[in-house]
PDB file of N, CA and C in Angstrom:
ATOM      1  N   UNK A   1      -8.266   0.720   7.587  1.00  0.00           N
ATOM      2  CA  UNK A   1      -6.872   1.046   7.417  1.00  0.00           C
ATOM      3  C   UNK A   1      -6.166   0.747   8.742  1.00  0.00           C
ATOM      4  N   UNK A   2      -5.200   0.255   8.698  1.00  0.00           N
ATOM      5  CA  UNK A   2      -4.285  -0.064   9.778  1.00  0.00           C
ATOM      6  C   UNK A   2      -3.749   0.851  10.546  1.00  0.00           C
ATOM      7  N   UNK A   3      -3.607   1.215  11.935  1.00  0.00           N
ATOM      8  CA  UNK A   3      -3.028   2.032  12.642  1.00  0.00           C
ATOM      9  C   UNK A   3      -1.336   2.253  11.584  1.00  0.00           C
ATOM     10  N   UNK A   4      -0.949   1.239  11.244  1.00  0.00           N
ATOM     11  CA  UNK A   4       0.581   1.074  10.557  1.00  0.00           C
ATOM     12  C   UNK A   4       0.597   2.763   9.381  1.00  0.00           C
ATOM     13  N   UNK A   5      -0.452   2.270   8.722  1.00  0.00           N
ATOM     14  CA  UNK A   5      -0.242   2.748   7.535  1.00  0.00           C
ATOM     15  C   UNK A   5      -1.195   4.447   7.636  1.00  0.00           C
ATOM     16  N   UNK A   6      -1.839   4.586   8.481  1.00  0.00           N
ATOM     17  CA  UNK A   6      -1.786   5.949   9.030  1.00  0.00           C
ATOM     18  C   UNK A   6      -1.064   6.483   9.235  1.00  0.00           C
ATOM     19  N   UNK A   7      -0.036   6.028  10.045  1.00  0.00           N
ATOM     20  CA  UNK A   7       0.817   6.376  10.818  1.00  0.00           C
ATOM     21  C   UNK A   7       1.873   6.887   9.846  1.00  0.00           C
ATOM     22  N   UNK A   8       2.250   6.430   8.638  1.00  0.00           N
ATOM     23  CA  UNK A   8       2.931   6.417   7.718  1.00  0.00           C
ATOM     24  C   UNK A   8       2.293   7.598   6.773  1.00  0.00           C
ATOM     25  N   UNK A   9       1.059   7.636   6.153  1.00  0.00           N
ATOM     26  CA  UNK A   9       0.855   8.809   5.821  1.00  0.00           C
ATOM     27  C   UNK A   9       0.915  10.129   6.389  1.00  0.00           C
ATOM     28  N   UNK A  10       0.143   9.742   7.474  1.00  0.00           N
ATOM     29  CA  UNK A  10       0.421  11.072   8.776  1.00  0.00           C
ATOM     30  C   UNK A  10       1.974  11.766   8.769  1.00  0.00           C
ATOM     31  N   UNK A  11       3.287  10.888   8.886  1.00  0.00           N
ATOM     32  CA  UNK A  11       4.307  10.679   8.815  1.00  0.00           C
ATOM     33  C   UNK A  11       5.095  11.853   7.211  1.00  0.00           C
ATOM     34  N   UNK A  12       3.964  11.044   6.258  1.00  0.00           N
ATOM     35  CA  UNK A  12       4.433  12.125   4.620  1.00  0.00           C
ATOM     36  C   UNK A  12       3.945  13.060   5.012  1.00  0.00           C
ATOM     37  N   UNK A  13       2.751  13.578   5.482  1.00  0.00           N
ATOM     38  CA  UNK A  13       2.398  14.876   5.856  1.00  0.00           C
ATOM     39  C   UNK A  13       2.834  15.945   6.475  1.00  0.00           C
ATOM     40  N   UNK A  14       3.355  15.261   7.746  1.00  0.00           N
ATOM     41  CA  UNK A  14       3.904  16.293   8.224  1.00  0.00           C
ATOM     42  C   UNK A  14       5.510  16.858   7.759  1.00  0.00           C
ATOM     43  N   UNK A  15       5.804  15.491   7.015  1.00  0.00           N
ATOM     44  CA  UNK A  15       7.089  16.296   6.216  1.00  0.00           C
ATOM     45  C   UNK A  15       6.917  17.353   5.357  1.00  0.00           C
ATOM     46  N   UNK A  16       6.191  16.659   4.592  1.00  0.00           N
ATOM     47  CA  UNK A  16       5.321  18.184   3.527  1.00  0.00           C
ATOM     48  C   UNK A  16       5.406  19.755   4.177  1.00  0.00           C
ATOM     49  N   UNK A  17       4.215  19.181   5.054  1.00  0.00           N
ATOM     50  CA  UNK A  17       4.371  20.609   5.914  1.00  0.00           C
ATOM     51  C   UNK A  17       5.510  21.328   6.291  1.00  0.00           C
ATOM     52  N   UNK A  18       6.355  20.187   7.085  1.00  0.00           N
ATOM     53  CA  UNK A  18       7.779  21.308   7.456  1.00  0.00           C
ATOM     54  C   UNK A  18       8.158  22.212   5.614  1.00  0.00           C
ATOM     55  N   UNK A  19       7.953  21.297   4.898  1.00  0.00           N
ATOM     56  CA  UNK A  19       8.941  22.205   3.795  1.00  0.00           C
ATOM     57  C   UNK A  19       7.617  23.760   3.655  1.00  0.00           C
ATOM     58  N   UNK A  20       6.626  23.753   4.178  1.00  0.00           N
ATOM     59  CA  UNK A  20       6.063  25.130   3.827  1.00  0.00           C
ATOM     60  C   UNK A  20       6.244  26.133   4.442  1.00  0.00           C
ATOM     61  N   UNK A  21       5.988  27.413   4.315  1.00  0.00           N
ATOM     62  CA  UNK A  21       6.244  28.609   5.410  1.00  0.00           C
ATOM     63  C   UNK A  21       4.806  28.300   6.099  1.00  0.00           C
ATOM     64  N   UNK A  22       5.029  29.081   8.068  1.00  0.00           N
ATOM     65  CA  UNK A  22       3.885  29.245   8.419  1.00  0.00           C
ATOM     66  C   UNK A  22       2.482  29.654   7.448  1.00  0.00           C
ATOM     67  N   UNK A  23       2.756  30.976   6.674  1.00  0.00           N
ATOM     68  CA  UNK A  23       1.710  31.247   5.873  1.00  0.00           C
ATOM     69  C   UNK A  23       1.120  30.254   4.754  1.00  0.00           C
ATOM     70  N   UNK A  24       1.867  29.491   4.200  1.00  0.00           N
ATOM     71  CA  UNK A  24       1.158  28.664   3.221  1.00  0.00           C
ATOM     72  C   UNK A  24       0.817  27.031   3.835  1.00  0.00           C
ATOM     73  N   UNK A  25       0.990  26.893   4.988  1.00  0.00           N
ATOM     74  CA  UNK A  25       0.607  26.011   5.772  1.00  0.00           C
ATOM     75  C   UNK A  25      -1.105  26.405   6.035  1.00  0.00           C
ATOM     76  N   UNK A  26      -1.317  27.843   7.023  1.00  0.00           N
ATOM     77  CA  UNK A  26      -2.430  28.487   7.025  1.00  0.00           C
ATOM     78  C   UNK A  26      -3.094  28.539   6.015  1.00  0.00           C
ATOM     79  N   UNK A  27      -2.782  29.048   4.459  1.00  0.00           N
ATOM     80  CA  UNK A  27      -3.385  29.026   3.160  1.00  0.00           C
ATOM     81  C   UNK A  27      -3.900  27.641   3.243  1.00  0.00           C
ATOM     82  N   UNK A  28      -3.420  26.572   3.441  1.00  0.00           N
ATOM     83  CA  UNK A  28      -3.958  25.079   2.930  1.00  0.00           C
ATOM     84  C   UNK A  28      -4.508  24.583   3.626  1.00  0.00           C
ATOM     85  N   UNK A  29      -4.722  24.857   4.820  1.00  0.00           N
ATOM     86  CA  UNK A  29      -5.702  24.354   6.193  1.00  0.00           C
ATOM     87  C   UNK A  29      -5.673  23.290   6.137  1.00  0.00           C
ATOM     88  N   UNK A  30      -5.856  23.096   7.746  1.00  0.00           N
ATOM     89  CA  UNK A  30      -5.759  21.015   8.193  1.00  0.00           C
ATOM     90  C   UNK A  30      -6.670  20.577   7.243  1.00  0.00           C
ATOM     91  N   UNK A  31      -7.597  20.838   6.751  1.00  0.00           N
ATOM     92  CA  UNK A  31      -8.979  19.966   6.421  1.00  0.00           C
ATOM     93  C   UNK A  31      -8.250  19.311   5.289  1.00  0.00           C
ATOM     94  N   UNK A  32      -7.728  20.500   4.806  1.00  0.00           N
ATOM     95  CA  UNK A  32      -7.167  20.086   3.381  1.00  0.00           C
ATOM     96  C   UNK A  32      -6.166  18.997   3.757  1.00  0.00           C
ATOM     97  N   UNK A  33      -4.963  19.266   4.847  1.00  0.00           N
ATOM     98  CA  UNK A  33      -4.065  18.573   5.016  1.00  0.00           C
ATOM     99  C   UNK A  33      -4.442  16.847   5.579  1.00  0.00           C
ATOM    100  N   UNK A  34      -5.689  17.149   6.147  1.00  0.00           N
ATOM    101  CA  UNK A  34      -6.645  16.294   6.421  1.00  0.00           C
ATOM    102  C   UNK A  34      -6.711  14.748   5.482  1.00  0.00           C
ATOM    103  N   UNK A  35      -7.491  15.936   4.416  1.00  0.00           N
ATOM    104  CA  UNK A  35      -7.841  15.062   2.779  1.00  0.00           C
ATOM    105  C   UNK A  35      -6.782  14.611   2.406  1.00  0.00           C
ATOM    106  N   UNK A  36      -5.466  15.299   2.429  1.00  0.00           N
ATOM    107  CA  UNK A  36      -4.205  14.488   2.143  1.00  0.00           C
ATOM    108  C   UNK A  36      -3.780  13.482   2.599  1.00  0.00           C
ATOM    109  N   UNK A  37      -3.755  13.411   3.544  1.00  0.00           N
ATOM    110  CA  UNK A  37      -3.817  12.110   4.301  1.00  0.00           C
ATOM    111  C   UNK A  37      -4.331  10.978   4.193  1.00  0.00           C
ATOM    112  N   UNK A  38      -5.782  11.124   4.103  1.00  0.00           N
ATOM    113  CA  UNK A  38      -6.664  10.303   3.672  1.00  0.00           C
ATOM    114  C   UNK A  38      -6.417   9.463   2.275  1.00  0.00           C
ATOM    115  N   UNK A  39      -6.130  10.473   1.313  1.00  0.00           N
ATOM    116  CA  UNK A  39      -5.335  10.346   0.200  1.00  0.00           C
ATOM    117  C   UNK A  39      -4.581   9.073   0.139  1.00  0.00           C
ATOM    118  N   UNK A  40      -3.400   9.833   0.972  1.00  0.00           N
ATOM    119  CA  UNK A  40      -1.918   8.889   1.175  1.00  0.00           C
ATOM    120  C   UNK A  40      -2.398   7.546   1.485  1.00  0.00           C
ATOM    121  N   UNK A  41      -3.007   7.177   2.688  1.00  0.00           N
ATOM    122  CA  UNK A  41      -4.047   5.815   3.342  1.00  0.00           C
ATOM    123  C   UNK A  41      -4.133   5.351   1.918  1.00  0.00           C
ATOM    124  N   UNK A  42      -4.964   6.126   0.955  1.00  0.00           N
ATOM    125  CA  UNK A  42      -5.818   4.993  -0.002  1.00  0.00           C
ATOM    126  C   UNK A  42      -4.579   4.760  -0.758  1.00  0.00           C
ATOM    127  N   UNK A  43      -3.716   5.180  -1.180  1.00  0.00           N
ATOM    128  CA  UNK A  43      -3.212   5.100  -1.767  1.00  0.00           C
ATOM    129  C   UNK A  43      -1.734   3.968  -1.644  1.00  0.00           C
ATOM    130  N   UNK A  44      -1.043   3.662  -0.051  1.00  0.00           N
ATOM    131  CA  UNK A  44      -1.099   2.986   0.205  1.00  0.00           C
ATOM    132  C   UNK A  44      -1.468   1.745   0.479  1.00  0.00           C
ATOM    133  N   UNK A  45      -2.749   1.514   0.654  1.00  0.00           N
ATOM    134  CA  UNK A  45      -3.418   0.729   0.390  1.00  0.00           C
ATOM    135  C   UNK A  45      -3.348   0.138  -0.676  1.00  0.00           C
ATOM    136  N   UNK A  46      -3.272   0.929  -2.025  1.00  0.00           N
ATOM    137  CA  UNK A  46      -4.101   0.293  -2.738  1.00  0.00           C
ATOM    138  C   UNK A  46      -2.626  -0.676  -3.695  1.00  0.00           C
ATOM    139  N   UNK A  47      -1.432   0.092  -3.166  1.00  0.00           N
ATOM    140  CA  UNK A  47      -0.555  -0.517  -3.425  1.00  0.00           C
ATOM    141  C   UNK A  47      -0.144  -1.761  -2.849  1.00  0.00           C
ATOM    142  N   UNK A  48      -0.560  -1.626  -1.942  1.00  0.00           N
ATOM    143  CA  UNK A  48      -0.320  -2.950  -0.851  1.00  0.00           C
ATOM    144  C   UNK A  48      -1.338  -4.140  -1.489  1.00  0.00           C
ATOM    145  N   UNK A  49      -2.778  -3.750  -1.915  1.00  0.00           N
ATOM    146  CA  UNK A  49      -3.676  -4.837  -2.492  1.00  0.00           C
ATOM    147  C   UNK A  49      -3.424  -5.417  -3.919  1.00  0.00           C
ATOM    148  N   UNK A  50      -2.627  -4.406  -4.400  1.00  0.00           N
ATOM    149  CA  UNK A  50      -1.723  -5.070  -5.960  1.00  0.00           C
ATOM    150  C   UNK A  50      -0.577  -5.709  -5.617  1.00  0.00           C
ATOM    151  N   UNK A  51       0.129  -5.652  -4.797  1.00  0.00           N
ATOM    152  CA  UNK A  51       1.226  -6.711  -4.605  1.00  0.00           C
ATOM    153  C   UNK A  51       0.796  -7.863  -4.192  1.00  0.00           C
ATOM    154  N   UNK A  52      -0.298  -7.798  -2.901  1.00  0.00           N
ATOM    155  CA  UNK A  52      -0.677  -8.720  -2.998  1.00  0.00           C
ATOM    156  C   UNK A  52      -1.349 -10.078  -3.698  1.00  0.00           C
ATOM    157  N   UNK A  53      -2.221  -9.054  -4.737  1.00  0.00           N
ATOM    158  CA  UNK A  53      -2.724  -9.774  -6.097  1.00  0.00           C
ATOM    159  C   UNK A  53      -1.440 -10.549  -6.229  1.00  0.00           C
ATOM    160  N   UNK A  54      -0.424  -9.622  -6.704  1.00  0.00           N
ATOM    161  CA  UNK A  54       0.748 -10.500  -7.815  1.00  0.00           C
ATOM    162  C   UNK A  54       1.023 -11.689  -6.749  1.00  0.00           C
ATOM    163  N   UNK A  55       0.902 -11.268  -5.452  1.00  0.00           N
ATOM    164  CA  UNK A  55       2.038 -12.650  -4.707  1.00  0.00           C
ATOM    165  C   UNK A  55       0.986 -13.718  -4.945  1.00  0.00           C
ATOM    166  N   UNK A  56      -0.083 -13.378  -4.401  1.00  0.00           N
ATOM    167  CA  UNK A  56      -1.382 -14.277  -4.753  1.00  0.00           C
ATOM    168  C   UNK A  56      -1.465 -15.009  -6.362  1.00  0.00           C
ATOM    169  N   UNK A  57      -1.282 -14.343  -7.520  1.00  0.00           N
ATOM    170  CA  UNK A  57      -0.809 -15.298  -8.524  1.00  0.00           C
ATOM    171  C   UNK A  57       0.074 -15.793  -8.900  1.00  0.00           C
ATOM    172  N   UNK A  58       1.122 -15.376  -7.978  1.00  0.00           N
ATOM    173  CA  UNK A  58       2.448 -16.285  -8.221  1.00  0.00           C
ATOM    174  C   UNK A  58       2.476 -17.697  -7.017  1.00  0.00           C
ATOM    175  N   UNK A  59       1.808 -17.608  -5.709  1.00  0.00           N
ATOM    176  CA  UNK A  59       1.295 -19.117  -5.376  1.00  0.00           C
ATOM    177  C   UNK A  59       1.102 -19.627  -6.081  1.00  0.00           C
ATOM    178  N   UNK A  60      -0.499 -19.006  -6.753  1.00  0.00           N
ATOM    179  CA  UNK A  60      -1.503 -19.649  -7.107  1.00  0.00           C
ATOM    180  C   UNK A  60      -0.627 -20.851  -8.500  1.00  0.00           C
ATOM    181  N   UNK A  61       0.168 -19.695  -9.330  1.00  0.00           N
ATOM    182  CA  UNK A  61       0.936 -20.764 -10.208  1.00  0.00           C
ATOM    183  C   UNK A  61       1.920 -21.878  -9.777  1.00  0.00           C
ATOM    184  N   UNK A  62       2.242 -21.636  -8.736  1.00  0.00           N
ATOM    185  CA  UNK A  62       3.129 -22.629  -8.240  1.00  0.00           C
ATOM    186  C   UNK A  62       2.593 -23.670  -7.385  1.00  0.00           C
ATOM    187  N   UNK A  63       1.693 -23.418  -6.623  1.00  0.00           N
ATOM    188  CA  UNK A  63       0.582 -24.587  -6.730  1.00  0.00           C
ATOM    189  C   UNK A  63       0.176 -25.331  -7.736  1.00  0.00           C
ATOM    190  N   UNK A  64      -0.146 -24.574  -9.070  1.00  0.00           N
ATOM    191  CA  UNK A  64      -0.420 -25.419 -10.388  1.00  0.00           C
ATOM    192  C   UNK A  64       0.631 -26.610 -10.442  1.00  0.00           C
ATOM    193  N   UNK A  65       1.556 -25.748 -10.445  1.00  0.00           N
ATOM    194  CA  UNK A  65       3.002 -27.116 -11.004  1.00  0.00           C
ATOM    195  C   UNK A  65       3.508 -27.961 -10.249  1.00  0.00           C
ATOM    196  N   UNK A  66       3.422 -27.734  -8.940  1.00  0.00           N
ATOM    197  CA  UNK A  66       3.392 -28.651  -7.753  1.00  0.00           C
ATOM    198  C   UNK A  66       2.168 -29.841  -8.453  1.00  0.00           C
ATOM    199  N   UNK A  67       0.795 -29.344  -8.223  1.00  0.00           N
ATOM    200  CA  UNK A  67       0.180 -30.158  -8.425  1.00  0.00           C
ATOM    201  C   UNK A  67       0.585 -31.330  -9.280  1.00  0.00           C
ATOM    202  N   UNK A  68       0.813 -30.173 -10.717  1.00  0.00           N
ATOM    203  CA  UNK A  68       1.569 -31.177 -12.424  1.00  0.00           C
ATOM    204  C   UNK A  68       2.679 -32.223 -11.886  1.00  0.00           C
ATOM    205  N   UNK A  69       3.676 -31.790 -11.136  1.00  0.00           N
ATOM    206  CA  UNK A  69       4.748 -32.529 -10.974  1.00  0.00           C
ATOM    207  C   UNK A  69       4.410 -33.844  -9.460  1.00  0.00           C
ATOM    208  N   UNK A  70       2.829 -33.429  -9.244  1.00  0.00           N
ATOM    209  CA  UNK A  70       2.915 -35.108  -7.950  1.00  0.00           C
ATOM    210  C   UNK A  70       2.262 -35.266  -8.884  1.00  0.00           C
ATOM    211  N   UNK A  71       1.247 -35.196  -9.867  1.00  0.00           N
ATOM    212  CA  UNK A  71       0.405 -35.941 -10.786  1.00  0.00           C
ATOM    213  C   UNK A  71       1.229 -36.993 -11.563  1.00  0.00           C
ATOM    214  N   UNK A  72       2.340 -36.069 -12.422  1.00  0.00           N
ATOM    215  CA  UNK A  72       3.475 -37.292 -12.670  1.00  0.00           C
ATOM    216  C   UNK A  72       4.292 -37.992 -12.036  1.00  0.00           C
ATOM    217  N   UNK A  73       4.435 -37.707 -11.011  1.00  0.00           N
ATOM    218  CA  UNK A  73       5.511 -38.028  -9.654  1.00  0.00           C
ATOM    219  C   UNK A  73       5.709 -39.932 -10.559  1.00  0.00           C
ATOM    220  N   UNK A  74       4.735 -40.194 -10.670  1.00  0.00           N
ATOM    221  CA  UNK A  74       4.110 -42.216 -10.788  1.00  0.00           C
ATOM    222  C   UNK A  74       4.523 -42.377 -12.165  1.00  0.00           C
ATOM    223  N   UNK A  75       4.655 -41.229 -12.876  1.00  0.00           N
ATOM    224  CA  UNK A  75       5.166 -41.332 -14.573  1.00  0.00           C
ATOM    225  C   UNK A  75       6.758 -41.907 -14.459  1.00  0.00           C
ATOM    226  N   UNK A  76       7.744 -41.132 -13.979  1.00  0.00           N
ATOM    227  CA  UNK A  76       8.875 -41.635 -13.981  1.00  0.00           C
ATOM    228  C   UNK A  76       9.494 -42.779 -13.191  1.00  0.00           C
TER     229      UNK A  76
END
């Protein structure tokens, strides 16, 4: 995971937190707040590796038709 996108979950977290009282901050303990985090990372992530997919098949198709259109380039 990227320093970036730590930084960014870390970032949702501690907003979270401000909205709790001291006591239910204590109730949920770092570990937990911890796992949240960790959370956020994958989850980020995993959004970031599906966009990428899509951009990756939208080259990939436009490479296709590039290709189609020098293949005929000699047709017209």
């Amino acid at each position: 995971m990227t320093e970036h996108y730590v930084k960014n979950a870390e970032s949702v977290v501690t907003s979270f937190k401000e909205l709790l009282s001291e006591d239910q901050r204590e109730a949920v303990g770092e570990e937990n707040f911890s796992q949240l985090t960790m959370l956020i990372e994958a989850g980020i992530a995993n959004l970031l590796l599906l966009n990428m997919e899509k951009v990756a098949d939208k080259i990939e198709d436009l490479a296709h038709a590039v290709r189609n259109d020098a293949e005929r380039f000699d047709d017209n």
